[in-house]
N, C-alpha and C. Protein backbone atom coordinates (compact mmCIF):
# COMPACT_ATOMS: atom_id res chain seq x y z
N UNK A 1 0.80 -1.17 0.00
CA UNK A 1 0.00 0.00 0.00
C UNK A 1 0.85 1.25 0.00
N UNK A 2 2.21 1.05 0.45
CA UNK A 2 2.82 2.19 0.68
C UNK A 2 3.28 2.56 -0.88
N UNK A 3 3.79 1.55 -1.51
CA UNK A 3 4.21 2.26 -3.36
C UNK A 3 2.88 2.73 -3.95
N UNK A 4 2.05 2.19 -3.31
CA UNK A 4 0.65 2.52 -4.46
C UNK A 4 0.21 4.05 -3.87
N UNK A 5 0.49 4.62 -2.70
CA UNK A 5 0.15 6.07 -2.07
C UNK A 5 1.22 6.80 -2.99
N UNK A 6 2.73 6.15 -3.02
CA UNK A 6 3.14 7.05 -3.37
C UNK A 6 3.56 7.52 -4.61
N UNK A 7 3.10 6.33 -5.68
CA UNK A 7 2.60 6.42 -7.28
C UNK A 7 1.25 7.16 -7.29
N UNK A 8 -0.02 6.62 -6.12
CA UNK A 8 -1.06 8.06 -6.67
C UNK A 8 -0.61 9.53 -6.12
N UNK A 9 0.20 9.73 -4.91
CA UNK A 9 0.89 10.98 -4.88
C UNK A 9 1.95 11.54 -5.96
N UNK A 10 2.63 10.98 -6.75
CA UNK A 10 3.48 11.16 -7.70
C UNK A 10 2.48 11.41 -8.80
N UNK A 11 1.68 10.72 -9.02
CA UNK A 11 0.67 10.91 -10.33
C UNK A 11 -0.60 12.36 -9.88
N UNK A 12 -0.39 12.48 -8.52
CA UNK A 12 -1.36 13.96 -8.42
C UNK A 12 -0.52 14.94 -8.38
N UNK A 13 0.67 14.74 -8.30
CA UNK A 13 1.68 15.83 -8.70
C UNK A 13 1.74 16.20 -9.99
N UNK A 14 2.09 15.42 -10.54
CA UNK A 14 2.53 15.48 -11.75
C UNK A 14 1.02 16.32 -12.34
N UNK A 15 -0.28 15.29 -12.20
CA UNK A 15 -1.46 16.06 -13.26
C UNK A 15 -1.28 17.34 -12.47
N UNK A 16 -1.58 18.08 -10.92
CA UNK A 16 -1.52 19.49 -10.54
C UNK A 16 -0.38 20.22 -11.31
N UNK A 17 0.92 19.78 -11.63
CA UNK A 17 1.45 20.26 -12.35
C UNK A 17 1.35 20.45 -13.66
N UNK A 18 0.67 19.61 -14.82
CA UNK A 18 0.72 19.38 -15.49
C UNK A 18 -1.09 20.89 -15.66
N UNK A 19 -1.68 20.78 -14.68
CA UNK A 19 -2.83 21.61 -14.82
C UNK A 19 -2.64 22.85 -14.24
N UNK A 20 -1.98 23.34 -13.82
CA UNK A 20 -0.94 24.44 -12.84
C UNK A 20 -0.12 25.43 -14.25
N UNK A 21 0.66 24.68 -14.90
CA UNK A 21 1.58 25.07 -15.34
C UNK A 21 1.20 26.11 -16.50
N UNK A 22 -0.08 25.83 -17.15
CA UNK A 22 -0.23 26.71 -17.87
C UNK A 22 -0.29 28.55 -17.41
N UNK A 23 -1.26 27.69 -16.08
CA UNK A 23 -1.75 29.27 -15.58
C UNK A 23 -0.73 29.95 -15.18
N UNK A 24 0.21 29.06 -14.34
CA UNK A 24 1.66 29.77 -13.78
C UNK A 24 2.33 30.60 -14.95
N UNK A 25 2.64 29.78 -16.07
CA UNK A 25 3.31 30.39 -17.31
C UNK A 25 2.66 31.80 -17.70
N UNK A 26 1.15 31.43 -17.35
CA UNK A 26 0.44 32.92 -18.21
C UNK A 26 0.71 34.04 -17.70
N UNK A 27 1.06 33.58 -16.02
CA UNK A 27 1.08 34.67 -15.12
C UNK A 27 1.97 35.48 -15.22
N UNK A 28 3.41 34.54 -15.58
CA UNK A 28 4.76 34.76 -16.00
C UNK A 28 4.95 35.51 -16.77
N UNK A 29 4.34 35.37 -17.46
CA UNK A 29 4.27 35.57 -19.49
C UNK A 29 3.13 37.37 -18.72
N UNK A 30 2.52 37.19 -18.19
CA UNK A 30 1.74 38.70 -18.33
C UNK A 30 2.39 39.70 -16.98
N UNK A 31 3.14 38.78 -16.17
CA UNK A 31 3.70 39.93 -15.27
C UNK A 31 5.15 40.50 -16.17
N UNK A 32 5.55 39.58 -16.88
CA UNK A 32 6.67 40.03 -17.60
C UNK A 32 6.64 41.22 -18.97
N UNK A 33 5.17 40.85 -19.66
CA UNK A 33 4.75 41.58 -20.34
C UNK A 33 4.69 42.87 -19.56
N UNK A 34 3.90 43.10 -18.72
CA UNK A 34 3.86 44.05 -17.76
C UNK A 34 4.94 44.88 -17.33
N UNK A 35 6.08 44.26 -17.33
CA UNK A 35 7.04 45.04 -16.24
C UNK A 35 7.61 45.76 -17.57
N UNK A 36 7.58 44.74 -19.05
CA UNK A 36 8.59 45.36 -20.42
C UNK A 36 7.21 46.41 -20.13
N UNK A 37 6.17 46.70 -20.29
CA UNK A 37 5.17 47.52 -20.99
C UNK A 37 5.55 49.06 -19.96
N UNK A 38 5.69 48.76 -19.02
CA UNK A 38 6.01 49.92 -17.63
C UNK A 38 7.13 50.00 -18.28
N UNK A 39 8.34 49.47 -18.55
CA UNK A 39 9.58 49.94 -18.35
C UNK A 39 9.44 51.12 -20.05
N UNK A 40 8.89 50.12 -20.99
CA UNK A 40 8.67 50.80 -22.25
C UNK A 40 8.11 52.57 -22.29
N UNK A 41 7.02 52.39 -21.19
CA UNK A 41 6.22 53.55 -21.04
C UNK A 41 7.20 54.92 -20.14
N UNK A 42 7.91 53.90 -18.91
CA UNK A 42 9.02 55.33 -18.51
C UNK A 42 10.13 55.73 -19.85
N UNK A 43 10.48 54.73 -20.71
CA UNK A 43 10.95 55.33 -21.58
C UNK A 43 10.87 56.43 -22.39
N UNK A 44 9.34 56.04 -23.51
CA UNK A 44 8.69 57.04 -23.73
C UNK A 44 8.20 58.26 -22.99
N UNK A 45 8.02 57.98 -21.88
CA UNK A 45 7.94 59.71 -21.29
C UNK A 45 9.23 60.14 -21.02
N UNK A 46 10.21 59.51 -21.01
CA UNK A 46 12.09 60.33 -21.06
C UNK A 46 12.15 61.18 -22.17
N UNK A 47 11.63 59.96 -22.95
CA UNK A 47 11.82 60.73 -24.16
C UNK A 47 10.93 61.80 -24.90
N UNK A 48 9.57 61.67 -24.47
CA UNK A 48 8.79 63.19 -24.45
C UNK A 48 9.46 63.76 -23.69
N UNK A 49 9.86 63.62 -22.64
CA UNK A 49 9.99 65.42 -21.51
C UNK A 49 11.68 65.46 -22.57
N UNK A 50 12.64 64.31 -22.82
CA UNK A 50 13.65 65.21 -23.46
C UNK A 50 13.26 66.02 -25.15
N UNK A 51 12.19 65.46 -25.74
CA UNK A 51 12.35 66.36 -26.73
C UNK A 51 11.37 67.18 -26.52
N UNK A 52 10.59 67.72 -25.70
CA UNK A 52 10.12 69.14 -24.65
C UNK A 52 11.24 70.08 -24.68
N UNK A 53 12.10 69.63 -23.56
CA UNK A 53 13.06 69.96 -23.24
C UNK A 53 13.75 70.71 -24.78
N UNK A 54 13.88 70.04 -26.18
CA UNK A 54 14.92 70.45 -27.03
C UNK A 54 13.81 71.63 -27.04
N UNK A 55 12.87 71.18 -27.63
CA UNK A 55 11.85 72.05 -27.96
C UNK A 55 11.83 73.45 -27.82
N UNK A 56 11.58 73.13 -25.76
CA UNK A 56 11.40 74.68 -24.95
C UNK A 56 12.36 75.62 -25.45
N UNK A 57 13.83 74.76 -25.74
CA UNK A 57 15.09 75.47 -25.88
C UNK A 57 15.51 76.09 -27.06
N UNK A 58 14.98 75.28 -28.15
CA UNK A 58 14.97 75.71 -29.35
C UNK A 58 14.05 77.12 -29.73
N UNK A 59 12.93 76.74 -28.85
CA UNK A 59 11.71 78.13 -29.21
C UNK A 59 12.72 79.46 -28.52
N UNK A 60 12.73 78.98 -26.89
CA UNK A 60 13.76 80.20 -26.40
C UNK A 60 14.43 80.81 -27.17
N UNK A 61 15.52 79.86 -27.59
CA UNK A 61 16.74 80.20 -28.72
C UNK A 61 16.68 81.59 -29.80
N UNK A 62 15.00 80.81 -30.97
CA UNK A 62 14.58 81.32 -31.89
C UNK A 62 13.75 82.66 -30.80
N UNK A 63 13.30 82.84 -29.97
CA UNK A 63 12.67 84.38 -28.96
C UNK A 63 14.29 84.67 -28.63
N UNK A 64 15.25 84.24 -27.95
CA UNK A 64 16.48 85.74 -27.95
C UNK A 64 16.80 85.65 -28.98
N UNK A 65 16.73 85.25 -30.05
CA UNK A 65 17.72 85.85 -31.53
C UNK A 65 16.36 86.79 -31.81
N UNK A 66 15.33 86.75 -31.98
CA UNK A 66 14.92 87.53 -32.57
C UNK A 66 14.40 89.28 -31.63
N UNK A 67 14.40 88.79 -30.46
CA UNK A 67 14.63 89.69 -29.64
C UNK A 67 16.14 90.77 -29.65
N UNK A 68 16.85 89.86 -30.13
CA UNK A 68 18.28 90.51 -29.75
C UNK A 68 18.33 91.39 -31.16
N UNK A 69 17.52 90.97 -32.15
CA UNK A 69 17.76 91.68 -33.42
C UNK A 69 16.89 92.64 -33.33
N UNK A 70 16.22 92.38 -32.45
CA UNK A 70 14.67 93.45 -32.65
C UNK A 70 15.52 95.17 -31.67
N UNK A 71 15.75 94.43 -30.40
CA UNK A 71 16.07 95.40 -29.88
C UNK A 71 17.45 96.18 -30.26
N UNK A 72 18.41 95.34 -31.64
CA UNK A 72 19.58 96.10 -32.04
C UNK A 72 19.35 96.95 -32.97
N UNK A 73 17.91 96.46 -33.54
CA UNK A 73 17.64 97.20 -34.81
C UNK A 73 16.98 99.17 -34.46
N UNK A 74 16.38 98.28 -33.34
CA UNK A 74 15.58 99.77 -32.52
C UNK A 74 16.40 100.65 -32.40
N UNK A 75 17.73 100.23 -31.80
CA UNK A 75 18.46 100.87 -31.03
C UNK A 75 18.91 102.10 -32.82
N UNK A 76 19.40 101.34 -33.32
CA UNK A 76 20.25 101.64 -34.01
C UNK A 76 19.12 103.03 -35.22
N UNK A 77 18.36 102.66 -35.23
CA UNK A 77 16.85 103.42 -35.82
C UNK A 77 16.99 104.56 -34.87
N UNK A 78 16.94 104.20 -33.86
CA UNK A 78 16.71 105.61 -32.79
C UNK A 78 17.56 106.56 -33.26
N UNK A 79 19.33 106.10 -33.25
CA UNK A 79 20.62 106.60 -33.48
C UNK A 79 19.71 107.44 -35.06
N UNK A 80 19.81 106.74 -35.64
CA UNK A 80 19.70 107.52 -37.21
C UNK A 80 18.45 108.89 -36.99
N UNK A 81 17.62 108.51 -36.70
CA UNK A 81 16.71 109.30 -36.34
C UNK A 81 17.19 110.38 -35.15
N UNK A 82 17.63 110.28 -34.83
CA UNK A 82 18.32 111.25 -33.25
C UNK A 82 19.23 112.49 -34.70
N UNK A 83 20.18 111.50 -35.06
CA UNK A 83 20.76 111.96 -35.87
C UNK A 83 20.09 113.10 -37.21
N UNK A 84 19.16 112.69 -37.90
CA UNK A 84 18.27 113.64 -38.67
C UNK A 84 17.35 114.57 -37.89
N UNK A 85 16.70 114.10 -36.65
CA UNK A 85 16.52 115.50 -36.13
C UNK A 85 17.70 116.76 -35.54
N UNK A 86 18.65 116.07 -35.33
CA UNK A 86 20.02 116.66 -34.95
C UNK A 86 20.44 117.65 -36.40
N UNK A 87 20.33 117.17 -37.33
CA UNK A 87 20.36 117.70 -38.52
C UNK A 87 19.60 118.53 -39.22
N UNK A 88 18.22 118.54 -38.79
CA UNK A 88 17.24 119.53 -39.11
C UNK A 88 16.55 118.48 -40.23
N UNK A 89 16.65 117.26 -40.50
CA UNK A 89 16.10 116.37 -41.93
C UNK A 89 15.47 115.11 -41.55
N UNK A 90 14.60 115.12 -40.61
CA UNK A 90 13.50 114.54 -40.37
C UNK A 90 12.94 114.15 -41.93
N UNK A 91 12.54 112.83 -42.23
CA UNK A 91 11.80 112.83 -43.52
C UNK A 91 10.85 111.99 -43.12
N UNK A 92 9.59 111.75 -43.81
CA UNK A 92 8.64 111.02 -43.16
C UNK A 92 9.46 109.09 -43.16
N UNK A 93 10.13 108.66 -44.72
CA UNK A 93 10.93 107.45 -44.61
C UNK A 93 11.82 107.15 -43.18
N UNK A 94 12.26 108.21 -42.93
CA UNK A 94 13.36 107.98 -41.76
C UNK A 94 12.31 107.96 -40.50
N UNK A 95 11.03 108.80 -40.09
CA UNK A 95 10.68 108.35 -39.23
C UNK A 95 9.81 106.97 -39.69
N UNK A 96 9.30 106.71 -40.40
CA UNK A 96 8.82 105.46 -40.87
C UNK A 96 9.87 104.31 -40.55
N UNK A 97 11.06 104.42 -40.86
CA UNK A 97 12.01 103.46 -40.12
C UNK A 97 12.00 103.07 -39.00
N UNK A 98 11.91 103.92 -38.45
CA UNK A 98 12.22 104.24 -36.71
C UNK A 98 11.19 103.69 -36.05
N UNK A 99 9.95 103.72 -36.82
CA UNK A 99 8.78 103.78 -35.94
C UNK A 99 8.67 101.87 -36.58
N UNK A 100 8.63 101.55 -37.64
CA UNK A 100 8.87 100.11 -37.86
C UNK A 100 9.70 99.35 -37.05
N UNK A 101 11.17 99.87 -36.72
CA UNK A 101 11.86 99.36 -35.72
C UNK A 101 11.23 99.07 -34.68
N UNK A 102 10.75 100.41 -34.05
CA UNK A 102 9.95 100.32 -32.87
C UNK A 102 9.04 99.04 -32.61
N UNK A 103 7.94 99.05 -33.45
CA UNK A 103 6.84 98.14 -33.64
C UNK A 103 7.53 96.67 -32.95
N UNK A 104 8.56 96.65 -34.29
CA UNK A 104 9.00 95.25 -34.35
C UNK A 104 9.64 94.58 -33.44
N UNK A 105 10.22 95.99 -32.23
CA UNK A 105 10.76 95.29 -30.80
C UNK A 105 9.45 95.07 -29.76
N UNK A 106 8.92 95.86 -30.22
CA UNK A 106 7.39 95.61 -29.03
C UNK A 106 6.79 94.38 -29.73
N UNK A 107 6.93 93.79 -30.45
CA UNK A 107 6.45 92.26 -30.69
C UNK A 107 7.28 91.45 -30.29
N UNK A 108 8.63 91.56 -30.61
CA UNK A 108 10.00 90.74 -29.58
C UNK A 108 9.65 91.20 -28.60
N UNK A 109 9.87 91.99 -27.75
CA UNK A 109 9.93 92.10 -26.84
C UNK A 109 8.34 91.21 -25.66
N UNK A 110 6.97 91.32 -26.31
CA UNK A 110 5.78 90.76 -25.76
C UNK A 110 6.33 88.83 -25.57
N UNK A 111 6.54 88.36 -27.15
CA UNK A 111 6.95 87.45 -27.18
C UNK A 111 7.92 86.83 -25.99
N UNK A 112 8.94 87.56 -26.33
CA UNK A 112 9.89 87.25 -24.98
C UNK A 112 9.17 87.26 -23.72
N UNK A 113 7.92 88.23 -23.50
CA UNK A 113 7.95 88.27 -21.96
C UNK A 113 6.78 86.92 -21.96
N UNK A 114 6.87 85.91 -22.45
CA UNK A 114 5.63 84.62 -22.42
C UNK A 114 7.22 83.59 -22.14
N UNK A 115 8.54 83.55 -22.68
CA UNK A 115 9.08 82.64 -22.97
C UNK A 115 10.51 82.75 -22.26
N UNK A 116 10.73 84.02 -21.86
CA UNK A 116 12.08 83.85 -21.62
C UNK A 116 12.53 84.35 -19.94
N UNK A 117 13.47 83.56 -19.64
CA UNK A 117 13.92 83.04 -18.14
C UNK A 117 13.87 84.33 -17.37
N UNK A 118 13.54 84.56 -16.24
CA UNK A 118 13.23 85.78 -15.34
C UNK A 118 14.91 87.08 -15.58
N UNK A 119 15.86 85.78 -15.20
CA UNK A 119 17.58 86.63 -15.35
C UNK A 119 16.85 87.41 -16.73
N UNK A 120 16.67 86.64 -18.29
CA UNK A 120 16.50 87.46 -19.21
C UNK A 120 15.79 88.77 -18.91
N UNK A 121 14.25 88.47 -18.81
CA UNK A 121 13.24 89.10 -18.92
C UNK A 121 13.52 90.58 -17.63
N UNK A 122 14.71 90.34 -16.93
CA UNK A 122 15.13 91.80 -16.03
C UNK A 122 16.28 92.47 -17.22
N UNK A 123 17.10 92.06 -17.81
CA UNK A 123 17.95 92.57 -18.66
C UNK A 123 16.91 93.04 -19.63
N UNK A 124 16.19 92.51 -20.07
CA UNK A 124 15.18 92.93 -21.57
C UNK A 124 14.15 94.00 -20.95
N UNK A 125 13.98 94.33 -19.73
CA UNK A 125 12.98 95.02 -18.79
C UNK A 125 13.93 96.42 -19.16
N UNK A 126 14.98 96.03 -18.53
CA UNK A 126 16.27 98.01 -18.34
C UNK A 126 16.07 98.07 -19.73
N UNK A 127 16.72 96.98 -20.69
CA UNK A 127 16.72 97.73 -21.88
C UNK A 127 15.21 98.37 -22.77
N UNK A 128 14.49 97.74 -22.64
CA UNK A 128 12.99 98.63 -22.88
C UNK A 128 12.90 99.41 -22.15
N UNK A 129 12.86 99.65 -20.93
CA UNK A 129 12.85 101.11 -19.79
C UNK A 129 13.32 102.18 -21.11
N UNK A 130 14.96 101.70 -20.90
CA UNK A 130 15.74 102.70 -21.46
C UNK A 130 16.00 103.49 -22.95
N UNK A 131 15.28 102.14 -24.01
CA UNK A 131 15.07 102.38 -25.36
C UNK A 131 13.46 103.62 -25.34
N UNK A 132 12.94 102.95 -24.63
CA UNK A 132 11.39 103.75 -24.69
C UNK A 132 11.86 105.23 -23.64
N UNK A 133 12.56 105.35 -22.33
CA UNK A 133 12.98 106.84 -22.16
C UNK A 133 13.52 107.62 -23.31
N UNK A 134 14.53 107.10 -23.79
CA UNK A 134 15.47 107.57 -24.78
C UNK A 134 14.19 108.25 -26.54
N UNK A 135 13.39 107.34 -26.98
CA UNK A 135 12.89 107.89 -27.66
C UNK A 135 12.06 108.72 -27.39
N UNK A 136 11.33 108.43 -26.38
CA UNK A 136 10.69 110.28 -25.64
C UNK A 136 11.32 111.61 -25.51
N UNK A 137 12.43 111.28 -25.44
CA UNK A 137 13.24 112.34 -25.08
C UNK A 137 13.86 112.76 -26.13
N UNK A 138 13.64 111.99 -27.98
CA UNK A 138 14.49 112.49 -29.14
C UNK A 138 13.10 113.06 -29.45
N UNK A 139 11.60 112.66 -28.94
CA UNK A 139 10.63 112.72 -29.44
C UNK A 139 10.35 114.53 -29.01
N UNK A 140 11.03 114.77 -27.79
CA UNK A 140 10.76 116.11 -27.56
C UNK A 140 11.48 116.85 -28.20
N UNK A 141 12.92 116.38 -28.17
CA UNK A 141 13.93 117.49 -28.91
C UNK A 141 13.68 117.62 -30.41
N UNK A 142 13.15 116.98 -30.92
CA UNK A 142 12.12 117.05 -32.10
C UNK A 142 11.41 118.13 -32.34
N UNK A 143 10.65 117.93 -31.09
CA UNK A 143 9.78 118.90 -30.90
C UNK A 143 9.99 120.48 -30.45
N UNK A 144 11.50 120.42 -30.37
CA UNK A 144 12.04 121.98 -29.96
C UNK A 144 11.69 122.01 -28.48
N UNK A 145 11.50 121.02 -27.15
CA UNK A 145 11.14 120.78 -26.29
C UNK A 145 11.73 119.93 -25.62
N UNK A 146 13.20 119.91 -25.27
CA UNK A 146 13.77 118.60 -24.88
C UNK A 146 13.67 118.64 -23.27
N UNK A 147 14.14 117.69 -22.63
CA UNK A 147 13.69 117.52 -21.02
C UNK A 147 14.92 117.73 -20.88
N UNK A 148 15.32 117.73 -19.17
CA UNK A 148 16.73 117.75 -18.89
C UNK A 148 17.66 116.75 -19.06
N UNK A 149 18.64 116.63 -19.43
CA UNK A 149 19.54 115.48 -19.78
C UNK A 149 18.91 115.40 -21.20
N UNK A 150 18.05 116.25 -22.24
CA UNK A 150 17.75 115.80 -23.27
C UNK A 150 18.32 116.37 -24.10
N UNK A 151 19.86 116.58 -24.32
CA UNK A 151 20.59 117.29 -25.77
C UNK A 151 20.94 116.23 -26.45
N UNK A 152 21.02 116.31 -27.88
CA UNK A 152 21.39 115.67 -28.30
C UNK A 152 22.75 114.68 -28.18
N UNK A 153 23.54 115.30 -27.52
CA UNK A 153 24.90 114.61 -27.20
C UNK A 153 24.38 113.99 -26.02
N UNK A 154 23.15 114.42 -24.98
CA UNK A 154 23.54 113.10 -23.83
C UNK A 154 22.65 111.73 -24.70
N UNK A 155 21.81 112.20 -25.36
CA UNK A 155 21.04 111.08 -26.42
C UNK A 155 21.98 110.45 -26.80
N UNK A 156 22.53 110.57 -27.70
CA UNK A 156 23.67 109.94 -28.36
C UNK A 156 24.33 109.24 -27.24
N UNK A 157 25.00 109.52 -26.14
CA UNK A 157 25.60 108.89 -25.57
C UNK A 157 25.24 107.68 -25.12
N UNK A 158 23.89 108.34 -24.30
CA UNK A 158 22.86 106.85 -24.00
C UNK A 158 22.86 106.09 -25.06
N UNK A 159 22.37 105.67 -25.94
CA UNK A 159 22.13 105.11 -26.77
C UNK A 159 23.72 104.36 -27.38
N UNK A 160 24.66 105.17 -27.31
CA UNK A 160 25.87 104.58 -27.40
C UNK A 160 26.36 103.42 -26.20
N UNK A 161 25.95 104.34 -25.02
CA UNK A 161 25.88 102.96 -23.91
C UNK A 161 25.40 101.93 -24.01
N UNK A 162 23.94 101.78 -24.49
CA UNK A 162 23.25 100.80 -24.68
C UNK A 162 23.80 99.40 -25.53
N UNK A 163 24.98 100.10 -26.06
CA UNK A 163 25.29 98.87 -26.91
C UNK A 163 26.32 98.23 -25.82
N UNK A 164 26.61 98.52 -24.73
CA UNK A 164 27.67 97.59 -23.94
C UNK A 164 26.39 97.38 -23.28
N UNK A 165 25.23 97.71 -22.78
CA UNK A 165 24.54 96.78 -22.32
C UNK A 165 23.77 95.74 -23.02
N UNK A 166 23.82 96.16 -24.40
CA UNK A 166 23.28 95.20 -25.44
C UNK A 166 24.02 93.80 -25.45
N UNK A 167 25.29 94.42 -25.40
CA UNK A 167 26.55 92.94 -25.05
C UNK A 167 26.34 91.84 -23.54
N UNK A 168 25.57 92.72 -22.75
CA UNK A 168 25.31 91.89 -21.37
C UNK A 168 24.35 91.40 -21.48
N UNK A 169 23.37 91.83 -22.68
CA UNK A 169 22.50 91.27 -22.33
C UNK A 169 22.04 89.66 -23.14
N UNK A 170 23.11 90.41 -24.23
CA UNK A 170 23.38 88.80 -24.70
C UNK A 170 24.33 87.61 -24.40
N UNK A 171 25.19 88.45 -23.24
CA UNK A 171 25.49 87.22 -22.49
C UNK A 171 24.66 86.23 -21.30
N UNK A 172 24.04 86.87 -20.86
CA UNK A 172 22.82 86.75 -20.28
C UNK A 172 21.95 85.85 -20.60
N UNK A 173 21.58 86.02 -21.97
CA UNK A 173 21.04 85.25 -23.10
C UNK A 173 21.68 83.88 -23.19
N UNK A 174 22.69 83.83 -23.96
CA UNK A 174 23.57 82.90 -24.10
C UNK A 174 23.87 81.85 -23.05
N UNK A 175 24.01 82.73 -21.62
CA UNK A 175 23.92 81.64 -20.12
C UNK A 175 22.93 81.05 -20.05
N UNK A 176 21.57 81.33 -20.18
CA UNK A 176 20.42 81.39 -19.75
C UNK A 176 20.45 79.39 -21.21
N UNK A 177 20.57 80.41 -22.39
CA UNK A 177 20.69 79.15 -22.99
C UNK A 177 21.83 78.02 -23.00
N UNK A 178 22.89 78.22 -21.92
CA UNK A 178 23.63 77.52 -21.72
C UNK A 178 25.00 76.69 -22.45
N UNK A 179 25.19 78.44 -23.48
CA UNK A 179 26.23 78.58 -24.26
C UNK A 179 27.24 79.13 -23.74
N UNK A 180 27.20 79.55 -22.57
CA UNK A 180 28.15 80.17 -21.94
C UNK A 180 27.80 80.23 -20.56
N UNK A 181 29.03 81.01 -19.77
CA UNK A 181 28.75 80.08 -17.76
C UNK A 181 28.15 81.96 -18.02
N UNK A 182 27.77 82.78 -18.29
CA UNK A 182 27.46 83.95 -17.83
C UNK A 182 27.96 85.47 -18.64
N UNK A 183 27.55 86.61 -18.22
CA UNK A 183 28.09 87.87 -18.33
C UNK A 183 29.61 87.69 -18.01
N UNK A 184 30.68 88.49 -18.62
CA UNK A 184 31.90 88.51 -18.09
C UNK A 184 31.77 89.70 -16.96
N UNK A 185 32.81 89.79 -16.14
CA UNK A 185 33.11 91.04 -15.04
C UNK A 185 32.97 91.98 -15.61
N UNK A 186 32.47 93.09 -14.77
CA UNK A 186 32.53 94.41 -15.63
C UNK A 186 33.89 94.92 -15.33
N UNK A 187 34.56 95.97 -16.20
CA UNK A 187 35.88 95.82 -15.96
C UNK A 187 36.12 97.26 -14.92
N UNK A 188 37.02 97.65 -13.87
CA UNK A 188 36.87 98.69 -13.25
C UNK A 188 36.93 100.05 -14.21
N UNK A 189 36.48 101.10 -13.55
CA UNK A 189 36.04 102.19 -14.45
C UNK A 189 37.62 102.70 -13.42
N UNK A 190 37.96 103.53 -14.38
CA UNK A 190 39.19 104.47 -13.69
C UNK A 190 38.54 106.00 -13.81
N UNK A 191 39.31 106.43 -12.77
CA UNK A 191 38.68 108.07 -12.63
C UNK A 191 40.00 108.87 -12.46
């Protein structure tokens, strides 16, 4: 009696195994599916947030270049225009320039303020302050009405400054996009 218990115990092994094994396998087979399908899925979101990531950077990129052109072009419009009222030859083309320039930084400039990093958007803040004082103040001497500090030579000057802050501010830029560690030192002023 004892071989015959342990041939029908050997033979209920075997069929539980034999009836077991599928389900075990399926389980196998779908927790494994499972873990590739999770591991697949953190992939794919790496790889959305990294090409986000190019994305965000690329749009940035394309907002300071066109910002940086907008506000060099202004600058430089102002200069010419400063210059023909300085001259007495205001023409409606030359203020038509000026005032196109204008336009075209107040659309860079809106743009930028949706997209670009706070460090930027304080550098791009002084320089609009200072582009928009500066043309008020060619806008009066125009007008035979200039404010104080409004002769044409301190105009000019400002506006000549502006281009070393134009340089900070595209370093600024450049950090921000991570072409460079920053602004360089300013260098000491001698007196």
């Amino acid at each position: 009696m004892g071989t015959a218990l342990i041939a029908l115990a050997a033979a209920s092994v075997g069929v539980i195994g034999t009836l077991l094994a599928p389900v075990l396998s399926q389980r196998l087979t779908a927790r494994t599916q499972a873990e590739q399908f999770e591991r697949q899925q953190l992939t794919d979101h790496a790889q959305r947030l990294h090409q986000q990531r190019l994305a965000d950077e690329d749009r940035r990129r394309e907002c300071y270049v066109a910002a940086n052109a907008a506000y060099r072009r202004y600058r430089i419009e102002l200069m010419n225009y400063l210059w023909l009222v300085h001259k007495g030859e205001v023409t409606p083309e030359g203020r038509q320039a000026m005032e196109a320039a204008r336009h075209a930084h107040h659309a860079a400039f809106a743009e930028a303020q949706m997209i670009a990093s706070r460090t930027v958007m304080d550098e791009l803040d002084a320089m609009t302050t200072s582009l928009s004082e500066l043309y008020g103040m060619t806008m009066r001497l125009e007008e035979g009405l200039p404010v104080p500090g409004g002769s044409f030579q301190e105009i000019h000057d400002e506006l000549q400054e502006l281009w070393n802050r134009g340089q900070e501010l595209r370093a600024v830029m450049r950090a921000d996009l991570g072409v460079d560690e920053g602004p360089p030192a300013r260098p000491a002023t001698r007196r």
